[in-house]
C-alpha atoms as a PDB file:
ATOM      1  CA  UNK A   1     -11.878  -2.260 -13.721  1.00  0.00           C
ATOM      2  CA  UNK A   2     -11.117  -0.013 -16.559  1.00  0.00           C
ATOM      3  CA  UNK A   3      -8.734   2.616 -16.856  1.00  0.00           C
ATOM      4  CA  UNK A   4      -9.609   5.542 -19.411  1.00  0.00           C
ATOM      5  CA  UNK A   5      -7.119   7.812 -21.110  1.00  0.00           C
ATOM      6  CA  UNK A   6      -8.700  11.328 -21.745  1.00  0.00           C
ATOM      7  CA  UNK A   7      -5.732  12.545 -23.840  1.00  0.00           C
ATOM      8  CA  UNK A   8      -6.684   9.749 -26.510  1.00  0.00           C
ATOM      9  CA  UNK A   9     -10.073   9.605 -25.518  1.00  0.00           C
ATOM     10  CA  UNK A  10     -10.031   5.907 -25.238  1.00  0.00           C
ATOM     11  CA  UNK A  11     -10.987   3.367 -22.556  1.00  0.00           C
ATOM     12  CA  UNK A  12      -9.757  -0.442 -21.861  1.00  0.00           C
ATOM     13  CA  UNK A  13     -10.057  -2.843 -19.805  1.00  0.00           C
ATOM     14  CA  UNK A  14      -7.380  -3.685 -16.989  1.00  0.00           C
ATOM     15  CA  UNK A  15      -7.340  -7.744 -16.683  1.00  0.00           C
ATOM     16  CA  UNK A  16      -8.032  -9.363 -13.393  1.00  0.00           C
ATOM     17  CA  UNK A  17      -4.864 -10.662 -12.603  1.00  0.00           C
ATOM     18  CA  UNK A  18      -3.462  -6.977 -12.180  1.00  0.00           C
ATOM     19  CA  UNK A  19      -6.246  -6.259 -10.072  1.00  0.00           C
ATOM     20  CA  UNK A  20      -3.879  -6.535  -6.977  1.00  0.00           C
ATOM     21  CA  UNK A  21      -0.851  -4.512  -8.626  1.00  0.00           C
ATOM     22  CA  UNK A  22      -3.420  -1.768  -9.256  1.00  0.00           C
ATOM     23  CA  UNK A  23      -4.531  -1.592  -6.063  1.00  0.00           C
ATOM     24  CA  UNK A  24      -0.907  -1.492  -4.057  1.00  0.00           C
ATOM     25  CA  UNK A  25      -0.465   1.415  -5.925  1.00  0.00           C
ATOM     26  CA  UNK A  26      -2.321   3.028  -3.904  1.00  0.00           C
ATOM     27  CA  UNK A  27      -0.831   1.626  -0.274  1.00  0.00           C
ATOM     28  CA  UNK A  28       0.450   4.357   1.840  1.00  0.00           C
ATOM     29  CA  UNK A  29      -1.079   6.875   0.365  1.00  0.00           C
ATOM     30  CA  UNK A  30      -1.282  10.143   2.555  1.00  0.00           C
ATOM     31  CA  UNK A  31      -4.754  12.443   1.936  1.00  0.00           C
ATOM     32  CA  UNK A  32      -3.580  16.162   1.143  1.00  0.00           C
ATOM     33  CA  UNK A  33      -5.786  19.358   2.139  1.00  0.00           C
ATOM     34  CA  UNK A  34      -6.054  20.491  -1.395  1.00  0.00           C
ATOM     35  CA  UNK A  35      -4.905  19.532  -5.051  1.00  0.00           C
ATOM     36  CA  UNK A  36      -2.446  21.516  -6.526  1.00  0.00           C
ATOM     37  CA  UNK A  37      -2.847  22.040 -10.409  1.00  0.00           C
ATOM     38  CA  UNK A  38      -1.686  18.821 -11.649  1.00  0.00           C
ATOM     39  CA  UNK A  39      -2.381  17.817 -15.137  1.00  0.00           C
ATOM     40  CA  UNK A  40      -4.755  14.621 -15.548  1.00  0.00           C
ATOM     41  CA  UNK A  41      -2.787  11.469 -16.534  1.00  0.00           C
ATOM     42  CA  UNK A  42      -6.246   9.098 -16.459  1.00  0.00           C
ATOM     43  CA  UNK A  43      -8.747   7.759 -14.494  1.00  0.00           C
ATOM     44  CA  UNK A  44      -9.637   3.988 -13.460  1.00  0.00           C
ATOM     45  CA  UNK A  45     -13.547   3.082 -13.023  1.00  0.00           C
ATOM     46  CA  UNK A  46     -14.171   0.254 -10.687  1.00  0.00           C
ATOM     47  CA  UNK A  47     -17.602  -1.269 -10.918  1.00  0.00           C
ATOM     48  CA  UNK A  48     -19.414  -3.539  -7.828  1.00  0.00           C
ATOM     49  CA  UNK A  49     -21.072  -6.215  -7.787  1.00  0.00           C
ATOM     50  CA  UNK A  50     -24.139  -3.609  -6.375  1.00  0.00           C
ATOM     51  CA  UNK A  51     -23.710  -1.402  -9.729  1.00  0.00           C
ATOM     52  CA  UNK A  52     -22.047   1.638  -8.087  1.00  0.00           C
ATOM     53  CA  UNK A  53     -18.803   2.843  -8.840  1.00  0.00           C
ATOM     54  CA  UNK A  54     -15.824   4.347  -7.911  1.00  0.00           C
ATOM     55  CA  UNK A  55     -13.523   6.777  -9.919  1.00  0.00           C
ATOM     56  CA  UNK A  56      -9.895   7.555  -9.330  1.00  0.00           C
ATOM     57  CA  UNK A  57      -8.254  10.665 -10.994  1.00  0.00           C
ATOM     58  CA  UNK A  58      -4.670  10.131 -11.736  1.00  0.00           C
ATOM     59  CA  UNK A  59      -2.551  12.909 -12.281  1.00  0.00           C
ATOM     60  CA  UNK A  60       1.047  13.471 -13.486  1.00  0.00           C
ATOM     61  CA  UNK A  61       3.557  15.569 -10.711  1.00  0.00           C
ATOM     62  CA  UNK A  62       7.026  14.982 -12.172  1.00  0.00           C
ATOM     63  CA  UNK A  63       7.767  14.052  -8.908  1.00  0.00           C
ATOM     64  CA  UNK A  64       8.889  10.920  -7.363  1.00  0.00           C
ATOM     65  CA  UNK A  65       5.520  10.628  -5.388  1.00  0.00           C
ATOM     66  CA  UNK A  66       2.306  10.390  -7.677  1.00  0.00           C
ATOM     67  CA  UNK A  67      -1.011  12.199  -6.736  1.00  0.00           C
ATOM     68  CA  UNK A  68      -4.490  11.178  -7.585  1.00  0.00           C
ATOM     69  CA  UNK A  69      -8.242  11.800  -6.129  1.00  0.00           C
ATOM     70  CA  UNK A  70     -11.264  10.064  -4.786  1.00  0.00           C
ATOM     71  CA  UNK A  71     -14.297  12.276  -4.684  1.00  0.00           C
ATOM     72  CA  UNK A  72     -12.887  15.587  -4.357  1.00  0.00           C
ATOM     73  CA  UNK A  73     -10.588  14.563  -1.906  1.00  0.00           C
ATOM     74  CA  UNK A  74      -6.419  14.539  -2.838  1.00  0.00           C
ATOM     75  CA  UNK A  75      -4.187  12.530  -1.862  1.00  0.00           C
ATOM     76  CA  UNK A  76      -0.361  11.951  -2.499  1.00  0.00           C
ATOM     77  CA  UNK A  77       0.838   8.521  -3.063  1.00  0.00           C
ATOM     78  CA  UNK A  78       2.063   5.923  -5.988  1.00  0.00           C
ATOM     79  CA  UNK A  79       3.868   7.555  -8.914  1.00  0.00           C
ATOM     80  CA  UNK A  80       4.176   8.719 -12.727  1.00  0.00           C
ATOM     81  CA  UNK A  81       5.721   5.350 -13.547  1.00  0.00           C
ATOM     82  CA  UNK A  82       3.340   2.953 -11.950  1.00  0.00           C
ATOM     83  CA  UNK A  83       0.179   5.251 -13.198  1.00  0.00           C
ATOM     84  CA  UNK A  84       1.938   4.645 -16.402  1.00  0.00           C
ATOM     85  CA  UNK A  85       2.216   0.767 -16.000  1.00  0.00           C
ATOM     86  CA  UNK A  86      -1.285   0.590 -15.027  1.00  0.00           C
ATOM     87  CA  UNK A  87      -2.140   2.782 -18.331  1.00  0.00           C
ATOM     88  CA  UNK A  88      -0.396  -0.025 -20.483  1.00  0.00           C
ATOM     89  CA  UNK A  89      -2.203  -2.926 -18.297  1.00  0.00           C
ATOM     90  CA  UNK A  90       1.498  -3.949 -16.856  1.00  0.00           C
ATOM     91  CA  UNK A  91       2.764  -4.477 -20.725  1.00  0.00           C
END
């Protein structure tokens, strides 16, 4: 799992043992009919064992709920401060 910062143009790896925290982040999430014009905080890559992938868009709201994407589809769930944590690997 890595998580890539497009402001900085960097990527790095998220260790294993936050796997799970990374993941919650995304529990209750509720899938939106369209994105609104949110600016892009990151994205996290998650690589299979099969060698596909899957990308998640995280975006900043200022809001108390966060927003990211899945293959074109939105959704509204998580926040600014835990997208943040999982930028800095839970540091």
């Amino acid at each position: 799992m890595i998580v890539y910062d497009p402001n900085q143009e960097i990527s790095k790896p998220i260790s294993k043992e936050n796997y799970s925290k990374v993941l919650s982040a995304f529990n209750k999430s509720k899938r939106i009919v369209f994105g609104v014009k949110w600016q892009v905080f990151g994205m996290i890559a998650i690589k299979y064992d099969d060698g596909s992938s899957l990308y998640i868009y995280l975006y900043t709201t200022g809001e108390n709920i966060g927003a990211y994407s899945i293959d074109r589809a939105y959704y509204r769930g998580g926040s600014d401060s835990i997208f943040e944590k999982i930028h800095n690997n839970f540091e």
